[in-house]
N, C-alpha and C. Protein backbone atom coordinates (compact mmCIF):
# COMPACT_ATOMS: atom_id res chain seq x y z
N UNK A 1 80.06 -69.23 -55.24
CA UNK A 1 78.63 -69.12 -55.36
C UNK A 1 78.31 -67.68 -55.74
N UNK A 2 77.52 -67.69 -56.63
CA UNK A 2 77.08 -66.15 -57.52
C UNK A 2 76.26 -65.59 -56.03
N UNK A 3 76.06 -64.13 -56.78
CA UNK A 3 74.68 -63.83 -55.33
C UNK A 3 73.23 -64.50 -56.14
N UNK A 4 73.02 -64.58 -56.99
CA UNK A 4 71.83 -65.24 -57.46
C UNK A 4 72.14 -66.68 -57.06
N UNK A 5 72.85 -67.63 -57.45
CA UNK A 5 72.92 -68.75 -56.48
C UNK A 5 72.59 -68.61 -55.01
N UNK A 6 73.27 -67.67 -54.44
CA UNK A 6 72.90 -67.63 -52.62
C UNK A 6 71.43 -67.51 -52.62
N UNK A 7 70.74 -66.11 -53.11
CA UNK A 7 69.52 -66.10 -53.35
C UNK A 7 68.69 -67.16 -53.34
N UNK A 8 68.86 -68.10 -54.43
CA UNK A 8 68.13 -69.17 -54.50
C UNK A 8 68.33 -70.16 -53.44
N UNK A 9 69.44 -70.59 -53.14
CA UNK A 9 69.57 -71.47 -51.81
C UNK A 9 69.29 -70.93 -50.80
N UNK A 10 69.09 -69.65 -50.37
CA UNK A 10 68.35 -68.92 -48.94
C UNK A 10 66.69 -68.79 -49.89
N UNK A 11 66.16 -69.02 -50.79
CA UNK A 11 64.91 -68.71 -51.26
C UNK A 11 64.65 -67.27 -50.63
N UNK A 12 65.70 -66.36 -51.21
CA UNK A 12 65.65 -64.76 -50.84
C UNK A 12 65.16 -64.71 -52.46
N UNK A 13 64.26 -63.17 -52.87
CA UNK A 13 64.11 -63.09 -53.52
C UNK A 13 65.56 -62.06 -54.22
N UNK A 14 65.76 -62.18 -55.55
CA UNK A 14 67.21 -61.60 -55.70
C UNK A 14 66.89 -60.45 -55.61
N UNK A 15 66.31 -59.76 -56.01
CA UNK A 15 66.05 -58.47 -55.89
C UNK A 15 65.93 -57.95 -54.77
N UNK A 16 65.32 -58.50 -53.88
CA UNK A 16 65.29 -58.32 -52.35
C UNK A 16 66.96 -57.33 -52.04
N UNK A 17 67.44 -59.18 -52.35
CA UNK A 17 68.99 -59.18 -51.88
C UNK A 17 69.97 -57.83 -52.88
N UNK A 18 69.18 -57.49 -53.84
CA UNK A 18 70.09 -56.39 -54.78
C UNK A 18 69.57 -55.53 -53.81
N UNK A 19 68.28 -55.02 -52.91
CA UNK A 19 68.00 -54.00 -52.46
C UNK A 19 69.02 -54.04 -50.90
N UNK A 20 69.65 -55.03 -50.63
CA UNK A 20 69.74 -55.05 -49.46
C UNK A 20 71.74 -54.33 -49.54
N UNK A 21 71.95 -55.07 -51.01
CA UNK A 21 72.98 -54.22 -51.51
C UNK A 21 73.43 -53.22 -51.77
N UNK A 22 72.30 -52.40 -52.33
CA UNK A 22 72.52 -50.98 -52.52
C UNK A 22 71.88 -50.20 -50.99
N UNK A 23 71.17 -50.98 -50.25
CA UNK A 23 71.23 -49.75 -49.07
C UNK A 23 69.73 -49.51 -48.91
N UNK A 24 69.08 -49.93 -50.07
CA UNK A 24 67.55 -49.34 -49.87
C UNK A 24 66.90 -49.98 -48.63
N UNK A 25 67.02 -50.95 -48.51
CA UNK A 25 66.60 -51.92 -47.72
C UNK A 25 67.49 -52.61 -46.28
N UNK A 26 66.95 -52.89 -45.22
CA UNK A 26 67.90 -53.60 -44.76
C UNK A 26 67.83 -55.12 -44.09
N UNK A 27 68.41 -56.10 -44.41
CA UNK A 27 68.69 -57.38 -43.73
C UNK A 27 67.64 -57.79 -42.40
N UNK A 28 66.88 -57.98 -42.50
CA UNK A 28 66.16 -58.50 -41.20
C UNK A 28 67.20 -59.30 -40.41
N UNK A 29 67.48 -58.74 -38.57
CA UNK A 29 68.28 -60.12 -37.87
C UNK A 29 68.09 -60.91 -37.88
N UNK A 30 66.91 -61.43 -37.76
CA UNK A 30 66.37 -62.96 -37.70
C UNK A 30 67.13 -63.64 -38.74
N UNK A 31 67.27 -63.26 -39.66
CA UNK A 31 67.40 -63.75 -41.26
C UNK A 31 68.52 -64.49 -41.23
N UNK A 32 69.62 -63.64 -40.40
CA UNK A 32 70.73 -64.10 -40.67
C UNK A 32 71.00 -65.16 -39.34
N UNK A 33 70.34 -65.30 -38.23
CA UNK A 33 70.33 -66.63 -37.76
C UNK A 33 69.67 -67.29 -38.28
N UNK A 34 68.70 -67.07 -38.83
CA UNK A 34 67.91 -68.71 -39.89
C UNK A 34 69.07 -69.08 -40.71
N UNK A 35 69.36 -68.07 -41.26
CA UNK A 35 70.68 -68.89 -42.22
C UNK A 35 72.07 -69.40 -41.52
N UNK A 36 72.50 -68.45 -40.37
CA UNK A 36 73.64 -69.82 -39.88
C UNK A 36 73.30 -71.03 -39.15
N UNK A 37 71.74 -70.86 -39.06
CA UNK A 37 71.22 -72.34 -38.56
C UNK A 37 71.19 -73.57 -39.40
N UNK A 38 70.57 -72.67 -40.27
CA UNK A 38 70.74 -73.85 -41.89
C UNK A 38 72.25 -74.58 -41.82
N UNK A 39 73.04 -73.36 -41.88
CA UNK A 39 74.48 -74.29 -42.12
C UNK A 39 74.87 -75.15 -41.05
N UNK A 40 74.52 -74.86 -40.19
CA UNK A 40 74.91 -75.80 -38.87
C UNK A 40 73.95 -76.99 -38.94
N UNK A 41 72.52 -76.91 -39.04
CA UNK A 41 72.07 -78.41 -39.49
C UNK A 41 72.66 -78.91 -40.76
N UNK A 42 72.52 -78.37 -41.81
CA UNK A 42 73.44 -79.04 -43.02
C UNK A 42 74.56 -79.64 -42.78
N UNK A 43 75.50 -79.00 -41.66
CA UNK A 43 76.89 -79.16 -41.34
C UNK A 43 76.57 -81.13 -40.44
N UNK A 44 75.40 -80.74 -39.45
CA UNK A 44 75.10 -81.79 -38.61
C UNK A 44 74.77 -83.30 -39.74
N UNK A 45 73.86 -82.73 -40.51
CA UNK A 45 73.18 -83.99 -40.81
C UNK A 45 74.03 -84.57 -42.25
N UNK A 46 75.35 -83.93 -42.26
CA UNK A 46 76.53 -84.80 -43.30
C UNK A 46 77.42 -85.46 -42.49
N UNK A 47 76.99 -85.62 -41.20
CA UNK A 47 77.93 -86.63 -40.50
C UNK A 47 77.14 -87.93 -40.14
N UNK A 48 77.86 -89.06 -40.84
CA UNK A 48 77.78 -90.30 -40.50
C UNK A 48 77.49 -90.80 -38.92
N UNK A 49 77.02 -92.09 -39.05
CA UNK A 49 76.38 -92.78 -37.80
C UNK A 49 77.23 -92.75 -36.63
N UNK A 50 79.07 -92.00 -37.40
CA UNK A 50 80.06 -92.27 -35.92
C UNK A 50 80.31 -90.75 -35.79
N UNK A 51 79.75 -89.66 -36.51
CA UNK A 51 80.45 -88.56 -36.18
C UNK A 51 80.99 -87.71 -37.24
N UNK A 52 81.06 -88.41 -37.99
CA UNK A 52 82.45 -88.37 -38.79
C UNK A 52 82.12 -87.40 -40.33
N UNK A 53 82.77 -86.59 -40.67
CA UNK A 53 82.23 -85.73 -42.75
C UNK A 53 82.83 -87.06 -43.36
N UNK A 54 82.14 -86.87 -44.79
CA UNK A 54 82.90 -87.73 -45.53
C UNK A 54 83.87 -87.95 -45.54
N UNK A 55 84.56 -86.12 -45.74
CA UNK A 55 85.81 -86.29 -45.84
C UNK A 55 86.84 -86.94 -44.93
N UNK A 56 86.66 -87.20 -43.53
CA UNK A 56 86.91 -87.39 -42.72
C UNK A 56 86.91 -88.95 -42.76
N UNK A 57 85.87 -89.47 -43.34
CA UNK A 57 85.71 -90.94 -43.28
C UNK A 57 86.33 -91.53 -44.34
N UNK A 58 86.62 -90.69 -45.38
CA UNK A 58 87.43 -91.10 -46.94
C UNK A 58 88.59 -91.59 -46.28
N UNK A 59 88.88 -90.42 -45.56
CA UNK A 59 91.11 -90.03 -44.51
C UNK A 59 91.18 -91.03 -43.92
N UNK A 60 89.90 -92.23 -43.28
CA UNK A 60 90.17 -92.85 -41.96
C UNK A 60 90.35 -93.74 -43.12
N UNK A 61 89.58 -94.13 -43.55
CA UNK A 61 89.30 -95.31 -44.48
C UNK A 61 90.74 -95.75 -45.28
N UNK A 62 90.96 -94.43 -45.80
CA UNK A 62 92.46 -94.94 -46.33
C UNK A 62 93.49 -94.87 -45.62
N UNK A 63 93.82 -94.49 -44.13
CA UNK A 63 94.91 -94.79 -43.45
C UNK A 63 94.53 -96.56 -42.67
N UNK A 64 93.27 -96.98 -42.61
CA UNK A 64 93.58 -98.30 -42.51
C UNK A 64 93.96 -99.14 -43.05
N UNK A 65 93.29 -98.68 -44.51
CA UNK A 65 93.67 -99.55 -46.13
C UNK A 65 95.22 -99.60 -45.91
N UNK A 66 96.39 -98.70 -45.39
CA UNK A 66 96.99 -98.45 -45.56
C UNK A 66 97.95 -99.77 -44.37
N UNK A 67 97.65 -99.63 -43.06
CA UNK A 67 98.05 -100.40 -42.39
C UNK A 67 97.58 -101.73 -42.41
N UNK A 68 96.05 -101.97 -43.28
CA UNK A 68 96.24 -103.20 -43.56
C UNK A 68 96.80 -103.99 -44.76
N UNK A 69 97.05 -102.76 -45.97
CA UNK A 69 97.91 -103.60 -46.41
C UNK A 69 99.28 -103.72 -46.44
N UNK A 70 99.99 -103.32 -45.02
CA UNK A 70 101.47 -103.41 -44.64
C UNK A 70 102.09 -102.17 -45.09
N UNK A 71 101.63 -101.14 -45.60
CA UNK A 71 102.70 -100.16 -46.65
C UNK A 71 103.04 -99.34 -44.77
N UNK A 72 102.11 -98.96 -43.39
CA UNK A 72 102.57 -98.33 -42.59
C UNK A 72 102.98 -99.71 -41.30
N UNK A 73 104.38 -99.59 -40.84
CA UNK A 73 104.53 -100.82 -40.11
C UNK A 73 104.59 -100.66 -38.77
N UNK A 74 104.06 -99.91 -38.18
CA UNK A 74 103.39 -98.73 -36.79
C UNK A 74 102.88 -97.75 -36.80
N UNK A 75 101.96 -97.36 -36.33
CA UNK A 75 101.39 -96.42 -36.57
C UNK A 75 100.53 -95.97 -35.69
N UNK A 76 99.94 -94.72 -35.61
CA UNK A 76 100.33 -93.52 -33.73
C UNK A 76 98.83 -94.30 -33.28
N UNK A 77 98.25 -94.89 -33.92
CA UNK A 77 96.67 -95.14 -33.69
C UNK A 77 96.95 -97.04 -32.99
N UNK A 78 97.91 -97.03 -33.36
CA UNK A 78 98.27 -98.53 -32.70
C UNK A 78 99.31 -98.65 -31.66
N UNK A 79 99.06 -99.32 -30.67
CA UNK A 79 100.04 -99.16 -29.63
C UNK A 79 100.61 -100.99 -29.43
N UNK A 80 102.03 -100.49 -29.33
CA UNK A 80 102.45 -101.92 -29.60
C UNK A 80 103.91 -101.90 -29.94
């Protein structure tokens, strides 16, 4: 991500953020918990109805595909 991309996804103005670069200026605290809040709801609200990231649900999805179609013939999630 460019700093003009970040800019725009924090709706910082870039210039702001060039001033905050060179020193003229400095970072309000607040700022930077609004923004790891953002990521932590963003982080929250990409998990599915069980919990789960996509990615996470892609991994499950295909290790069942996997035991149901015979290719794993035990497996640590099955007891038996």
């Amino acid at each position: 991500m460019s700093w003009r991309q970040f800019a725009e996804y924090f709706a910082i103005p870039y210039r702001t953020m060039q001033d905050w670069q060179l020193g003229n200026r400095r970072m309000p605290e607040y700022l930077m918990r609004l923004m790891l809040y953002r990521r932590e709801i963003e982080k929250f609200a990409a998990l599915d109805e069980n919990g789960f990231t996509p990615e996470e649900r892609k991994e499950l999805a295909r290790r069942i595909a996997e035991i149901n179609d015979g290719h794993i013939a035990q497996h640590s999630l099955i007891k038996g």
